[in-house]
N, C-alpha and C. Protein backbone atom coordinates (compact mmCIF):
# COMPACT_ATOMS: atom_id res chain seq x y z
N UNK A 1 -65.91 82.03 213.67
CA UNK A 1 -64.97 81.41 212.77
C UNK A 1 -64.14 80.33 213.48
N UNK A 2 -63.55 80.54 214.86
CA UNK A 2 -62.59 79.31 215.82
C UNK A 2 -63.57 78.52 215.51
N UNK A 3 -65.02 78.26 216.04
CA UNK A 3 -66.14 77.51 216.47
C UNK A 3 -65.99 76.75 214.92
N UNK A 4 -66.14 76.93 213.67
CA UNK A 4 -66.22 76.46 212.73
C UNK A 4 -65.22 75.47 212.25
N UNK A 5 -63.94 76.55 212.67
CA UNK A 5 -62.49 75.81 212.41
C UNK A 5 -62.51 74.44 213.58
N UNK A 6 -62.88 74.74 214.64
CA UNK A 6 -62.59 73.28 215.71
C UNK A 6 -63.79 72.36 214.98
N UNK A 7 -64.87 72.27 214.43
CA UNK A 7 -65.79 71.81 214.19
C UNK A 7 -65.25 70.78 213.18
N UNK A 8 -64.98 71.60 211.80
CA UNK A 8 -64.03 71.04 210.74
C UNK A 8 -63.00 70.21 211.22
N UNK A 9 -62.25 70.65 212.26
CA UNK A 9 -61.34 69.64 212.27
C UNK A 9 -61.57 68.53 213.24
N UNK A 10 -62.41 68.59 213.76
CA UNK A 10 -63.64 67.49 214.92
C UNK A 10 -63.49 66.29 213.68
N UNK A 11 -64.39 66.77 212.67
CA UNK A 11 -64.91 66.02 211.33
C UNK A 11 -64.02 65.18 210.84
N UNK A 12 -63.03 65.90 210.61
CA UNK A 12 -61.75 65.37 210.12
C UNK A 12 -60.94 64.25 210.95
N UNK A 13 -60.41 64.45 211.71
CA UNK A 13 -59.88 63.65 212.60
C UNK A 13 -61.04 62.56 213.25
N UNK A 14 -62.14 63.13 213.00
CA UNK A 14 -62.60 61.71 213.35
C UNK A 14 -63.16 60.46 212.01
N UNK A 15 -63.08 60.91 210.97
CA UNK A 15 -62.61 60.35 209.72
C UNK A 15 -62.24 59.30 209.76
N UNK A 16 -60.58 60.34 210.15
CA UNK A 16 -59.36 59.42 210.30
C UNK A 16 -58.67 58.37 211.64
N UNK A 17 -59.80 58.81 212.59
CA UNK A 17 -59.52 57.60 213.62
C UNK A 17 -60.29 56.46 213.52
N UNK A 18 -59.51 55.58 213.67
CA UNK A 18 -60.77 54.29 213.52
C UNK A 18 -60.67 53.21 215.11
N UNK A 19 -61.72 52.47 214.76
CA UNK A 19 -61.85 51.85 216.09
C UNK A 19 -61.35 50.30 216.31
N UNK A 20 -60.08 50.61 216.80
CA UNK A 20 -59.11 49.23 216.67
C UNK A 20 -59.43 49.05 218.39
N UNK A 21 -59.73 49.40 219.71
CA UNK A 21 -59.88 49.26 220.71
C UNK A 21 -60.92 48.22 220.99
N UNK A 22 -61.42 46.99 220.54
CA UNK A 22 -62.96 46.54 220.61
C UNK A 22 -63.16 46.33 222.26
N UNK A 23 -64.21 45.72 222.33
CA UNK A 23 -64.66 44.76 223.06
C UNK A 23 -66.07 44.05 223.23
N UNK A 24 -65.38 42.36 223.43
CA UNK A 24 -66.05 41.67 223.22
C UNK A 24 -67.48 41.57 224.53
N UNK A 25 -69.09 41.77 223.54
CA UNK A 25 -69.94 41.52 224.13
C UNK A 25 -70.28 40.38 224.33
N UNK A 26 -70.91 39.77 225.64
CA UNK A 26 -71.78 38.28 225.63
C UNK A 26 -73.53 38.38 224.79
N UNK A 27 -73.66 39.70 224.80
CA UNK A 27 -74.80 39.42 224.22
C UNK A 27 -74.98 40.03 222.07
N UNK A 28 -75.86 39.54 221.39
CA UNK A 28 -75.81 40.16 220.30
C UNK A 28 -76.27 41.65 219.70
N UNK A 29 -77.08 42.06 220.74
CA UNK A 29 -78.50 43.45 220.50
C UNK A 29 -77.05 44.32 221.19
N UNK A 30 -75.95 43.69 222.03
CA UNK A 30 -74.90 45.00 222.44
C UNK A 30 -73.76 45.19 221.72
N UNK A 31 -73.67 44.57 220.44
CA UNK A 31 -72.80 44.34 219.47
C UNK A 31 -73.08 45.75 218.51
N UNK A 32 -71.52 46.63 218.11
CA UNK A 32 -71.49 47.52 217.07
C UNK A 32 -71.65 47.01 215.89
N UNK A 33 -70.65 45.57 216.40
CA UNK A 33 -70.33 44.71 214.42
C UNK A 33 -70.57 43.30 215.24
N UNK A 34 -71.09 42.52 214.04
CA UNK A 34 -71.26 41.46 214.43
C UNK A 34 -69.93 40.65 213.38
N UNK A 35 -69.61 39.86 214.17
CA UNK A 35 -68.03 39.02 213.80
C UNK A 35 -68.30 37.27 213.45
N UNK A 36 -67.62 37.12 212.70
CA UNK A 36 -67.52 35.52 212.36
C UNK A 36 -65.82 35.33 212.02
N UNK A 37 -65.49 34.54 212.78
CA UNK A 37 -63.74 34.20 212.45
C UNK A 37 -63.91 32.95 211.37
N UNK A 38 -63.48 32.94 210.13
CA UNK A 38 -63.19 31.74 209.02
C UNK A 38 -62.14 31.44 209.55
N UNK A 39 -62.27 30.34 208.58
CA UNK A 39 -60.74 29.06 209.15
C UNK A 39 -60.26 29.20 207.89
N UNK A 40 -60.12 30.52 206.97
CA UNK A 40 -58.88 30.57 206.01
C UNK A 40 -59.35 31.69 205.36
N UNK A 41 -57.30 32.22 205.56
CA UNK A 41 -57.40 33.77 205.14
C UNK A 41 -58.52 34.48 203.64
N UNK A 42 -58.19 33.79 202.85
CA UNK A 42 -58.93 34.16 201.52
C UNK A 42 -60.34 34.11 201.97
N UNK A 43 -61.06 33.98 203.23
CA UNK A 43 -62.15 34.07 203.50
C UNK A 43 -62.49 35.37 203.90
N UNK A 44 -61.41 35.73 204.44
CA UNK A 44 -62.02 36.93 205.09
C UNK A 44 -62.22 38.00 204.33
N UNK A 45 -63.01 39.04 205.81
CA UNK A 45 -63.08 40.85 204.95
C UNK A 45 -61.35 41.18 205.26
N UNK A 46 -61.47 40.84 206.74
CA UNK A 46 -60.37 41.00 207.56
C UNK A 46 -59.27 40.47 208.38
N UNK A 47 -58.08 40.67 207.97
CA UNK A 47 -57.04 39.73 208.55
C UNK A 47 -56.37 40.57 209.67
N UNK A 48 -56.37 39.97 211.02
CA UNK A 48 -56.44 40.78 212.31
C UNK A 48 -55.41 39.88 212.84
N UNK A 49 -54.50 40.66 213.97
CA UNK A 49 -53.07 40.61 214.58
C UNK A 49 -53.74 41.58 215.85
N UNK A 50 -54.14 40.61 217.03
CA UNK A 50 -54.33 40.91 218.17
C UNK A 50 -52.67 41.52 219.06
N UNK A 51 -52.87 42.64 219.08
CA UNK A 51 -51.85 43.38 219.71
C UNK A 51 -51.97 43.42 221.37
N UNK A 52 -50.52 43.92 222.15
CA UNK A 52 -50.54 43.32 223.49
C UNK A 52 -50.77 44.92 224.15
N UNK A 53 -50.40 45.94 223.34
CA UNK A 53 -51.31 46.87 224.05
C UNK A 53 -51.70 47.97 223.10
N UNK A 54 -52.92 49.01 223.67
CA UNK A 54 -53.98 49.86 223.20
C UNK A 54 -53.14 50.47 222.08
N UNK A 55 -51.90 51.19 223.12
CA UNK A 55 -51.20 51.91 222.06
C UNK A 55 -50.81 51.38 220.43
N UNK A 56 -50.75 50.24 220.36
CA UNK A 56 -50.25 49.29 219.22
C UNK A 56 -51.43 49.48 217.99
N UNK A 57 -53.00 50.06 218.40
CA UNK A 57 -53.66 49.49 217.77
C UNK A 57 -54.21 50.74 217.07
N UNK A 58 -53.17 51.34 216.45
CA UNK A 58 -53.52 52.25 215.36
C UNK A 58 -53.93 52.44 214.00
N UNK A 59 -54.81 53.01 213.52
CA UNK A 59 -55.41 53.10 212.18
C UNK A 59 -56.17 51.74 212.15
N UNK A 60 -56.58 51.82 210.80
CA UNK A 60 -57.52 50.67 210.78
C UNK A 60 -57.27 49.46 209.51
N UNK A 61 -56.05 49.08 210.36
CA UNK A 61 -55.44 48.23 209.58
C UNK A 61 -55.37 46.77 209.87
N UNK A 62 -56.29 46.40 210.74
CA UNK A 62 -56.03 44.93 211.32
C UNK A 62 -55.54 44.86 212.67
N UNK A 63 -55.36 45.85 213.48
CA UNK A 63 -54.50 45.51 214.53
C UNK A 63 -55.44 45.65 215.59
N UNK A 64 -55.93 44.45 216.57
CA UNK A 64 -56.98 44.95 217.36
C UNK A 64 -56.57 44.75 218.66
N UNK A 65 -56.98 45.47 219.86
CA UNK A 65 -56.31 45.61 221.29
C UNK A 65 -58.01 45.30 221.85
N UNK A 66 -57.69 44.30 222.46
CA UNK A 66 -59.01 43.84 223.20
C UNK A 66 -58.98 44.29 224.54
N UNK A 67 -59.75 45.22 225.12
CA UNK A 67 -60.00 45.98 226.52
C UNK A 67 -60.47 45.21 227.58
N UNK A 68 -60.31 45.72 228.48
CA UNK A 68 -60.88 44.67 229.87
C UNK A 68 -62.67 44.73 230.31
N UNK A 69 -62.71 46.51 229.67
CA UNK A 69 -63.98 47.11 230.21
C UNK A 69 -65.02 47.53 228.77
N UNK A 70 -65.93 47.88 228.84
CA UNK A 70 -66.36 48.19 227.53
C UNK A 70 -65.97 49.45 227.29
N UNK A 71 -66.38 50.32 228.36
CA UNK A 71 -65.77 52.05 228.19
C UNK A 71 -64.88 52.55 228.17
N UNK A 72 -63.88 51.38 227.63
CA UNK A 72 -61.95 51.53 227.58
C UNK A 72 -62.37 51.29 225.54
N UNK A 73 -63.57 51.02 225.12
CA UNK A 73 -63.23 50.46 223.54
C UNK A 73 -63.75 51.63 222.83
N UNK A 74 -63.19 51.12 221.47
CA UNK A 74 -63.68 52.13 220.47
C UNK A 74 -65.12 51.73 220.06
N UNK A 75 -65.38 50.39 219.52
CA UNK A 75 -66.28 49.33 219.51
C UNK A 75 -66.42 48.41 220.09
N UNK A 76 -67.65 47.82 219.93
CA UNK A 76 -67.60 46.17 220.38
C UNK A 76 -68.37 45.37 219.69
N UNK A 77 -68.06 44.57 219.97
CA UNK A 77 -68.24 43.36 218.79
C UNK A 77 -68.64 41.91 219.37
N UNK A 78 -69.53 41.54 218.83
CA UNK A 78 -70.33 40.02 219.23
C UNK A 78 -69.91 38.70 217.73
N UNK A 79 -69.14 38.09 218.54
CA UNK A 79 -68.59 36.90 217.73
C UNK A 79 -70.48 36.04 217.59
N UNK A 80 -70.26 35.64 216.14
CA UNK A 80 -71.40 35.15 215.79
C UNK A 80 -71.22 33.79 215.78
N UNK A 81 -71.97 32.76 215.59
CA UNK A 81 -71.89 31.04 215.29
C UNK A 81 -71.47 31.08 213.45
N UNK A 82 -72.48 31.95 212.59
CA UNK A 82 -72.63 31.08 211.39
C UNK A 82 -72.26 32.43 210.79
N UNK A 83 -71.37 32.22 209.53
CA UNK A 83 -71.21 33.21 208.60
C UNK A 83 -72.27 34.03 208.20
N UNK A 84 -73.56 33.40 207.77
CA UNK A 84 -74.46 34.53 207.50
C UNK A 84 -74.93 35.05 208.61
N UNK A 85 -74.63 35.15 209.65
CA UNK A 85 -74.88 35.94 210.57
C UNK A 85 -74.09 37.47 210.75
N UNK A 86 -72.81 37.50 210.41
CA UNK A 86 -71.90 38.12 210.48
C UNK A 86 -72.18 39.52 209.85
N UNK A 87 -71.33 40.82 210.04
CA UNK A 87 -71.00 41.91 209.35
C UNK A 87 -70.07 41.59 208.77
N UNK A 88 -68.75 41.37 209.22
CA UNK A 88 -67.80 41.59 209.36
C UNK A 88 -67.03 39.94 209.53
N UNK A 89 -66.32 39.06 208.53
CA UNK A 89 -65.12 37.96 208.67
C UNK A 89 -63.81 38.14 208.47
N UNK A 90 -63.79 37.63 209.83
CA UNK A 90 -61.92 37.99 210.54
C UNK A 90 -61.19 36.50 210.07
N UNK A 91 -60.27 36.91 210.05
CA UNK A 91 -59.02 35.66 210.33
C UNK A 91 -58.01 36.23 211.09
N UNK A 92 -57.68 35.40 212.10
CA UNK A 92 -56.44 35.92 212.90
C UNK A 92 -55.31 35.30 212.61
N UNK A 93 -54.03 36.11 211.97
CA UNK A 93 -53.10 35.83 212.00
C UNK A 93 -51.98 36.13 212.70
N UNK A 94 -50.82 35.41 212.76
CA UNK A 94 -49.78 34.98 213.54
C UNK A 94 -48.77 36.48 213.90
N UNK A 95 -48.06 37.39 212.69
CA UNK A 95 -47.89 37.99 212.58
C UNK A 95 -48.19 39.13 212.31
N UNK A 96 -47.77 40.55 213.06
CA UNK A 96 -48.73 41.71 212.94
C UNK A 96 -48.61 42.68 211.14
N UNK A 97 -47.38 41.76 210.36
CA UNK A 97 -47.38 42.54 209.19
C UNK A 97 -48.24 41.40 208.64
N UNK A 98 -48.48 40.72 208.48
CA UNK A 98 -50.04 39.89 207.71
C UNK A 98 -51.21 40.19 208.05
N UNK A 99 -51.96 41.52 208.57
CA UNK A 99 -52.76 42.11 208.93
C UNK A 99 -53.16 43.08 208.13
N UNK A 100 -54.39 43.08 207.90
CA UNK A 100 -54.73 44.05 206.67
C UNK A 100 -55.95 43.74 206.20
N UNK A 101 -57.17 44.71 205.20
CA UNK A 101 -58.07 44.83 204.55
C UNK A 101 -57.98 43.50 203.53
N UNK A 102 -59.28 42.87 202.86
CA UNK A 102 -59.17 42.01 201.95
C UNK A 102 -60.45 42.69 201.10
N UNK A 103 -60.99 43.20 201.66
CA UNK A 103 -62.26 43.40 201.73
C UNK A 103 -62.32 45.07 202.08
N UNK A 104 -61.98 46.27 201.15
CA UNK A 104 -62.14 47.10 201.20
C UNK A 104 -63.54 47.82 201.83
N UNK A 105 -64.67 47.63 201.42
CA UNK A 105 -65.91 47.67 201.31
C UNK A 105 -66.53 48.08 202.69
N UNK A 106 -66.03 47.05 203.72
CA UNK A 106 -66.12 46.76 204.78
C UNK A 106 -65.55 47.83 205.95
N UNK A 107 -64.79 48.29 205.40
CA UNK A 107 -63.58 49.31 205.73
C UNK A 107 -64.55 50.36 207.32
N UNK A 108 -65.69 50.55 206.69
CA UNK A 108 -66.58 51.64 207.16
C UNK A 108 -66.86 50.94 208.50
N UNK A 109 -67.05 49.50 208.71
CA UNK A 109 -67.55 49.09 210.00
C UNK A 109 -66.78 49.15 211.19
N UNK A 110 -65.60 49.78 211.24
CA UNK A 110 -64.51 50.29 212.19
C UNK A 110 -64.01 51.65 212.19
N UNK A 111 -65.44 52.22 211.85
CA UNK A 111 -64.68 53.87 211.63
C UNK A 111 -65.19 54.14 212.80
């Protein structure tokens, strides 16, 4: 019954953590999500507020903490050339409360 109960809540909590830690690959085949940044918000899935540290980059709300190493990230991610290349379109904005989902749908590619 413990074994079941830690299991369940394994499940759970990992649900609810999402992967705001990235880091950026040079190559594309080592990419979790593949990324395209638009040049305007109404473009995006996602409007992202690069935070200055790990701790900052909770839930999965836009806030991303870019790592030094890959085995410091939650994900990683390969910036693409052309929109249809992409999973996933970011816009980075200025402030960390203009950060947020546009693009519900998408939600899943940072779990």
């Amino acid at each position: 019954m413990k074994q079941f109960f830690l299991i369940v809540s394994f499940i759970v909590v990992a649900q609810f953590a999402s992967a705001q830690k990235l880091f950026s690959v040079k190559y594309q085949n080592q990419a979790d999500v593949k990324v395209f940044v638009v040049d305007y918000a109404n473009q995006a899935d996602l409007k992202v507020f690069k935070v200055d540290y790990s701790n900052q980059a909770k839930g999965n709300k836009g806030l991303w903490f870019f790592t030094e190493y890959s085995n410091q990230a939650d994900t990683s991610i390969f910036f693409v050339s052309y929109s249809n290349q992409a999973d996933l379109k970011i816009f980075f904005v200025d402030y960390q409360n203009q950060s947020g989902w546009l693009n519900n749908s998408k939600k899943q590619l940072l779990y």
